[in-house]
Protein backbone atom coordinates (compact mmCIF):
# COMPACT_ATOMS: atom_id res chain seq x y z
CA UNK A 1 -55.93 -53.03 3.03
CA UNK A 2 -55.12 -53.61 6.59
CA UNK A 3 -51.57 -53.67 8.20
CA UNK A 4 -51.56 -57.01 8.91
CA UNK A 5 -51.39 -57.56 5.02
CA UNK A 6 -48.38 -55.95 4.23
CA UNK A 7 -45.80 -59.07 3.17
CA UNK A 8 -43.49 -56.84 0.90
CA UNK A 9 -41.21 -53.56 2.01
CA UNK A 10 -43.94 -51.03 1.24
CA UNK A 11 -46.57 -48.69 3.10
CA UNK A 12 -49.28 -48.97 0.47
CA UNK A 13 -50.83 -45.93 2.17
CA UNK A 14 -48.03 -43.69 2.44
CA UNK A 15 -46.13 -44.09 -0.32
CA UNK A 16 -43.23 -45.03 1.42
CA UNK A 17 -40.99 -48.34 2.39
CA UNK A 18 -40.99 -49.19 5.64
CA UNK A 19 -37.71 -48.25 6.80
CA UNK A 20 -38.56 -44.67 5.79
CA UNK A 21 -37.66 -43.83 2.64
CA UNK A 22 -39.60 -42.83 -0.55
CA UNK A 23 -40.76 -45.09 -3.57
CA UNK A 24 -39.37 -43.67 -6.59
CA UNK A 25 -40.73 -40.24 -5.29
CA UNK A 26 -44.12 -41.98 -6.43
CA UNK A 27 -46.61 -43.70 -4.58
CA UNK A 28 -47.67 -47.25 -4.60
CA UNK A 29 -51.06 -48.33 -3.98
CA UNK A 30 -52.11 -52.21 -3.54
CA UNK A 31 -56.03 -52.53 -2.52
CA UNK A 32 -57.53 -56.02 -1.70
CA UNK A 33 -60.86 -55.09 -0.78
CA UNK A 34 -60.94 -56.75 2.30
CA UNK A 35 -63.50 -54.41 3.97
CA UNK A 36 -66.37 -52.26 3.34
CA UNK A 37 -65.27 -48.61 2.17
CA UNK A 38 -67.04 -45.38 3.91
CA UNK A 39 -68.02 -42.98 0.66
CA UNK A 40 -68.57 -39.25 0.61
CA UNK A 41 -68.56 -36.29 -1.31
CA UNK A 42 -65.12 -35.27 -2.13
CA UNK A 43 -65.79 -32.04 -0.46
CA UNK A 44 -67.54 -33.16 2.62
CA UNK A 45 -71.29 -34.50 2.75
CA UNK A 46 -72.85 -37.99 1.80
CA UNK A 47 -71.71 -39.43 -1.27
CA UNK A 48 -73.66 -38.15 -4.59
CA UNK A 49 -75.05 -40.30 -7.49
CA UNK A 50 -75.39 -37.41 -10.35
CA UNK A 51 -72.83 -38.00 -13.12
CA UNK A 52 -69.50 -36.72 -12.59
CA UNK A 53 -69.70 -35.33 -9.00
CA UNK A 54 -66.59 -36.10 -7.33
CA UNK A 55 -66.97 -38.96 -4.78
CA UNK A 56 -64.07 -40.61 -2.24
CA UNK A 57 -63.74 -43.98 -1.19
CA UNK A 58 -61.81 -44.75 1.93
CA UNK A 59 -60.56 -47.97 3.18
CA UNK A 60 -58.55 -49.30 5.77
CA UNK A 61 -55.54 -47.44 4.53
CA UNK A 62 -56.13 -46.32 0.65
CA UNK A 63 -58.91 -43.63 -1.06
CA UNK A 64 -59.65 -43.82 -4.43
CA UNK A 65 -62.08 -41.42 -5.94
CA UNK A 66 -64.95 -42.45 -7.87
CA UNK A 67 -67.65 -40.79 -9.96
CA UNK A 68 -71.19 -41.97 -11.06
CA UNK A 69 -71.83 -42.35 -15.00
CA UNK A 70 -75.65 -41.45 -15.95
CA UNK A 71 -77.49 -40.96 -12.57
CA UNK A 72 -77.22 -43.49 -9.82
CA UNK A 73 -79.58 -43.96 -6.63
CA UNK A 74 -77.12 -46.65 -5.16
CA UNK A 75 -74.64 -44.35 -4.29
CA UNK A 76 -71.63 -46.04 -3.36
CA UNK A 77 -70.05 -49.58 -4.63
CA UNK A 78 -70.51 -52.36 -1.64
CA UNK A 79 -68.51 -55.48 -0.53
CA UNK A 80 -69.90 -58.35 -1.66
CA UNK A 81 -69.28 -62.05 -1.26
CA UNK A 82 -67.46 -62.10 -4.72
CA UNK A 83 -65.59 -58.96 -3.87
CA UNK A 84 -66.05 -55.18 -4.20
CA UNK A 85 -68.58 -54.42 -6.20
CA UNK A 86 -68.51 -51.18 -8.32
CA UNK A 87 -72.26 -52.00 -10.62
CA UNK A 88 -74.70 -50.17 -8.59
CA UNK A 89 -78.23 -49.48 -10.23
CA UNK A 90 -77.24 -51.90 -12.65
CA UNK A 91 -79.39 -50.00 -15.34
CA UNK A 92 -78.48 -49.32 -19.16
CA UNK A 93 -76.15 -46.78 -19.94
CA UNK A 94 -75.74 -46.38 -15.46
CA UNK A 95 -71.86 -46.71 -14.40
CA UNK A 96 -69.08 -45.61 -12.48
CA UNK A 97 -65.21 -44.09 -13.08
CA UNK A 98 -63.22 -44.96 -10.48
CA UNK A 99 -59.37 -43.42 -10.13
CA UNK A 100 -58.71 -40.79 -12.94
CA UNK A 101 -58.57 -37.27 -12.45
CA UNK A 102 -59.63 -33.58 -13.20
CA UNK A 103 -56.30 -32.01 -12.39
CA UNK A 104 -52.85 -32.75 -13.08
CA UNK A 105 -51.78 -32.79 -8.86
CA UNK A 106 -52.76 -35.86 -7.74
CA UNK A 107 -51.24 -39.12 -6.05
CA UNK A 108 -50.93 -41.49 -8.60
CA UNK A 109 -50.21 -38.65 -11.31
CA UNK A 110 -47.29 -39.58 -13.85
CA UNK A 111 -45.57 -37.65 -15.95
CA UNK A 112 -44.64 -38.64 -19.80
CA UNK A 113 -40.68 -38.43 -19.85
CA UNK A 114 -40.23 -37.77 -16.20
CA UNK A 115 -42.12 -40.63 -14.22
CA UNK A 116 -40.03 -43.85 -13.63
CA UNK A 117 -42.04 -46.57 -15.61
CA UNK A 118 -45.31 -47.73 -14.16
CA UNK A 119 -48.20 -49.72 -14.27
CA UNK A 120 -51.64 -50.29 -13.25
CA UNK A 121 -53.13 -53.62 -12.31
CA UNK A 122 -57.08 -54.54 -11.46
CA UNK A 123 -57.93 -58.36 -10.96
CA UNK A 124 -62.00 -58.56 -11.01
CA UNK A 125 -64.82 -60.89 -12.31
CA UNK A 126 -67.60 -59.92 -13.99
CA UNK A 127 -71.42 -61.84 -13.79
CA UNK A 128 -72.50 -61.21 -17.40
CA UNK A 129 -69.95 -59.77 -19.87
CA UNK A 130 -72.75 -59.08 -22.34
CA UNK A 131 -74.09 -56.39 -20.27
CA UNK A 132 -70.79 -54.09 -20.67
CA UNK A 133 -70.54 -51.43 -22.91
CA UNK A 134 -67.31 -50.52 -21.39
CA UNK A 135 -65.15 -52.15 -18.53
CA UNK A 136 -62.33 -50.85 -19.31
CA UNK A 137 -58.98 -50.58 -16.87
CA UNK A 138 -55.91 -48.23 -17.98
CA UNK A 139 -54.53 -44.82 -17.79
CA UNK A 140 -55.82 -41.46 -19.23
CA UNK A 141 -54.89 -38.06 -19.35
CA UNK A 142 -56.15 -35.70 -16.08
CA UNK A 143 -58.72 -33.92 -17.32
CA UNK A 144 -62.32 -33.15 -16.72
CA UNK A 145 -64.34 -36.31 -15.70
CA UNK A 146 -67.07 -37.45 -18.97
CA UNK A 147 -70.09 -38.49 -19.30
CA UNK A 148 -68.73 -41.43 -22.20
CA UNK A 149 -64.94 -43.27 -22.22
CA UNK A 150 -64.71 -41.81 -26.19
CA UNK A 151 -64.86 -37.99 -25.16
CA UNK A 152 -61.35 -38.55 -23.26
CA UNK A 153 -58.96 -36.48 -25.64
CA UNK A 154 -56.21 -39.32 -24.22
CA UNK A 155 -56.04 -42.97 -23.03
CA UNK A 156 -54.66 -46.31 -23.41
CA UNK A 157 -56.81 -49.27 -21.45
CA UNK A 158 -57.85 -53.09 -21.80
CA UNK A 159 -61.91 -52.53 -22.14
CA UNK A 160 -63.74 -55.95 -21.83
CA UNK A 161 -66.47 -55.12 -24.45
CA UNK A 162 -69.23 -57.91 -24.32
CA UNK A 163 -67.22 -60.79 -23.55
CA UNK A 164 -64.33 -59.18 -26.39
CA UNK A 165 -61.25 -58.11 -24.56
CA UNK A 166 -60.40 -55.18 -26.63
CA UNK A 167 -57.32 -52.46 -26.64
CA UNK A 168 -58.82 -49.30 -27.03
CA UNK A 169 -56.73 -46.12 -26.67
CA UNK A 170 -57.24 -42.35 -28.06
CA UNK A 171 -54.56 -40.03 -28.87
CA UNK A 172 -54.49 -36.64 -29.22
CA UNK A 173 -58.31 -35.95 -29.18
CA UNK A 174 -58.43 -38.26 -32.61
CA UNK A 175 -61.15 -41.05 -32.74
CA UNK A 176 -60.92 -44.01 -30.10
CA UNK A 177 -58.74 -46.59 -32.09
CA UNK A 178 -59.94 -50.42 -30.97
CA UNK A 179 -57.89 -53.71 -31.64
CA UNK A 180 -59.89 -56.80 -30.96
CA UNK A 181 -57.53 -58.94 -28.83
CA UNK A 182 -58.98 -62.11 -29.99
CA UNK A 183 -59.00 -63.30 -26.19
CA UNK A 184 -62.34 -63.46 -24.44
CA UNK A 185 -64.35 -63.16 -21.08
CA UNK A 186 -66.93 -65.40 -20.11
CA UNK A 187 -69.67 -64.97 -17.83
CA UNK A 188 -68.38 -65.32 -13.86
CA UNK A 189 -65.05 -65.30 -14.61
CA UNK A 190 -61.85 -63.52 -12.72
CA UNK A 191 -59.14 -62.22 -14.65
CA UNK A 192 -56.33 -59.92 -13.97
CA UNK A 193 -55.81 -57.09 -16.63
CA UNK A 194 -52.40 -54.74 -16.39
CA UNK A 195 -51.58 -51.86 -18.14
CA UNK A 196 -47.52 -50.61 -18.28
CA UNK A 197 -46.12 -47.42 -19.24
CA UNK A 198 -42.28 -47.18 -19.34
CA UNK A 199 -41.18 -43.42 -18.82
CA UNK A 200 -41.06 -42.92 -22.54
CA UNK A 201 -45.12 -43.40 -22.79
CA UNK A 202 -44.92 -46.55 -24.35
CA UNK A 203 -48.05 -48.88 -23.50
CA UNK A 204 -48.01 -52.67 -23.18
CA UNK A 205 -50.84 -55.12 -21.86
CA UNK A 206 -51.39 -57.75 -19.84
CA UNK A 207 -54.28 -60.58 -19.37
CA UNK A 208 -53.17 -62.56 -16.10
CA UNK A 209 -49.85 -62.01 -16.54
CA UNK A 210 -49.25 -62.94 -20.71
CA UNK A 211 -49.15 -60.50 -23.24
CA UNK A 212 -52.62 -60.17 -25.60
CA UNK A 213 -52.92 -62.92 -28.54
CA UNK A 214 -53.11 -59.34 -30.63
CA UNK A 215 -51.17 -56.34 -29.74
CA UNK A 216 -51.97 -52.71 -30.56
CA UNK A 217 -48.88 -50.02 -30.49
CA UNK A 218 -49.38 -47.02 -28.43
CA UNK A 219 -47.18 -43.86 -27.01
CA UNK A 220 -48.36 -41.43 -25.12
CA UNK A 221 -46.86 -37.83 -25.65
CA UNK A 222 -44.15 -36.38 -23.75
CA UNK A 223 -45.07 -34.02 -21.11
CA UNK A 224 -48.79 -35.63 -20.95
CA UNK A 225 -49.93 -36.45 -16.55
CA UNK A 226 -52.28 -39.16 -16.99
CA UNK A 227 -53.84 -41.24 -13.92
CA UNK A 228 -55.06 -44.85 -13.59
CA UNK A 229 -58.73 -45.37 -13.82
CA UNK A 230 -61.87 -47.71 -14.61
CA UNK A 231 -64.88 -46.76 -16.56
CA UNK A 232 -67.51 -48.86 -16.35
CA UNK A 233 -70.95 -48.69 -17.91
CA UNK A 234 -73.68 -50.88 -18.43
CA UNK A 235 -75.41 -52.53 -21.92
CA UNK A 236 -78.94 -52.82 -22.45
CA UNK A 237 -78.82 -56.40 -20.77
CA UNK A 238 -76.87 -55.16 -17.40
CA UNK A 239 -73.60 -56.94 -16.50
CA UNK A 240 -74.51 -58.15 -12.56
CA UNK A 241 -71.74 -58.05 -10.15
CA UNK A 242 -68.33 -56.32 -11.45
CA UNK A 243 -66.47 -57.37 -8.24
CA UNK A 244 -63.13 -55.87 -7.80
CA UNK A 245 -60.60 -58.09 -5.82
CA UNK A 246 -57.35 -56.12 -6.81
CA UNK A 247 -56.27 -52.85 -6.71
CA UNK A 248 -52.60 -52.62 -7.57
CA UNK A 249 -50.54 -49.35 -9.19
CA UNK A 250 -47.28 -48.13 -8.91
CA UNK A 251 -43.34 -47.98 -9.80
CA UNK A 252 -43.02 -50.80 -12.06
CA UNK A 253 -39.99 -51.66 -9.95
CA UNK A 254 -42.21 -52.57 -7.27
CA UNK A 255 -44.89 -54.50 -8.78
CA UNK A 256 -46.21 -57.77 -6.98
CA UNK A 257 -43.93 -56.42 -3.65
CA UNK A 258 -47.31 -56.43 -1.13
């Protein structure tokens, strides 16, 4: 996102408002995907498609960090007409995590019972919402990146399943719990999925801007850092073009502000 953007009081890169002083003591982050994004290995080098290996993005004025699912040989997401696009081989079981984290330090860390309420907000289209396994947007706990969404011990997302918009969150190492939302995603379509936390660790959802047609309760444990992410991974028949044109996370009080 590029400075001639900014309509609102914040410095999307910095964390800060523009007369100086801090958000929250959190940052904000608002991504348009107005440009192409230089990628590279986290520590230096060109950007890697084995699964896992810590990768940066870097735009005009935000990074977000990404890692390949399964191996890919298209090893960065691309602007495209539709948007970003984050599907690179496009090949079964072939995806990508972007956000999250593998330590608790981290920009866009928040802490259960300490973190003013926040949120997380992704507006993207998808070409064919039968080829998902997972597309799911959200917040989970830092931890090691994995290979599969289900082998996160914590998380609470919106995951567009084949056209189903599902809540699927995981508490607590137990089994991934999923409540079928009843609302659907058709091929080529653009919504806007948001995820809130208020500082307690209580989770609602949004699908462009209205709460779910079916609602799933979910807390997150006091004490638990958890980051925003997507994990995205292809079905047998391939998705196409999961083009991002929103990036959006932050204080809850400043939400919709760039």
């Amino acid at each position: 996102m590029g400075l001639s953007h900014f309509s609102g009081p914040m410095d999307s890169a910095n964390g800060f408002r523009q007369d100086g002083s801090t958000i929250s003591g959190f940052d904000y982050t608002h991504e348009d995907f107005q440009s192409q994004a230089a990628s590279s290995l986290a520590v230096g080098g060109a950007a890697s498609g084995t699964a896992n290996a810590l990768n940066i993005l870097t735009f005009e004025r935000n990074s977000i960090p990404f890692v390949a699912k399964g191996t890919q040989t298209i090893l960065s997401p691309s602007l495209k007409a539709a948007g970003f696009d984050i599907n690179q081989d496009q090949t079964d079981n072939d995806g990508i995590e972007l956000g999250g984290s593998h330590i608790t330090r981290g920009r866009h860390g928040y802490t259960i019972g300490t973190s003013p309420s926040f949120f997380f907000e992704v507006k993207f289209s998808i070409a064919d919402v039968s080829g998902t396994d997972d597309c799911a947007i959200g917040f989970r706990k830092a931890q090691a990146y994995q290979a599969n969404f289900d082998d996160y011990t914590d998380a609470a997302t919106l995951n567009v399943i084949s056209g189903a918009i599902t809540i699927e969150t995981i508490l607590n190492n137990a089994a991934t719990t999923s409540t079928d939302t009843t609302d659907a995603w058709a091929d080529g379509e653009s919504h806007t999925l948001t995820v809130n936390v208020n500082k307690s660790g209580a989770v609602t959802y949004q699908i462009d801007g209205v709460s779910p047609t079916v609602i799933a309760a979910f807390t997150f444990d006091t004490g638990d850092v958890v980051f925003p992410f997507i994990f995205m991974l292809n079905a047998a028949d391939v998705a196409g073009e999961v083009a991002l044109t929103k990036w959006e996370v932050g204080p809850q009080e400043f939400r919709g502000q760039l």
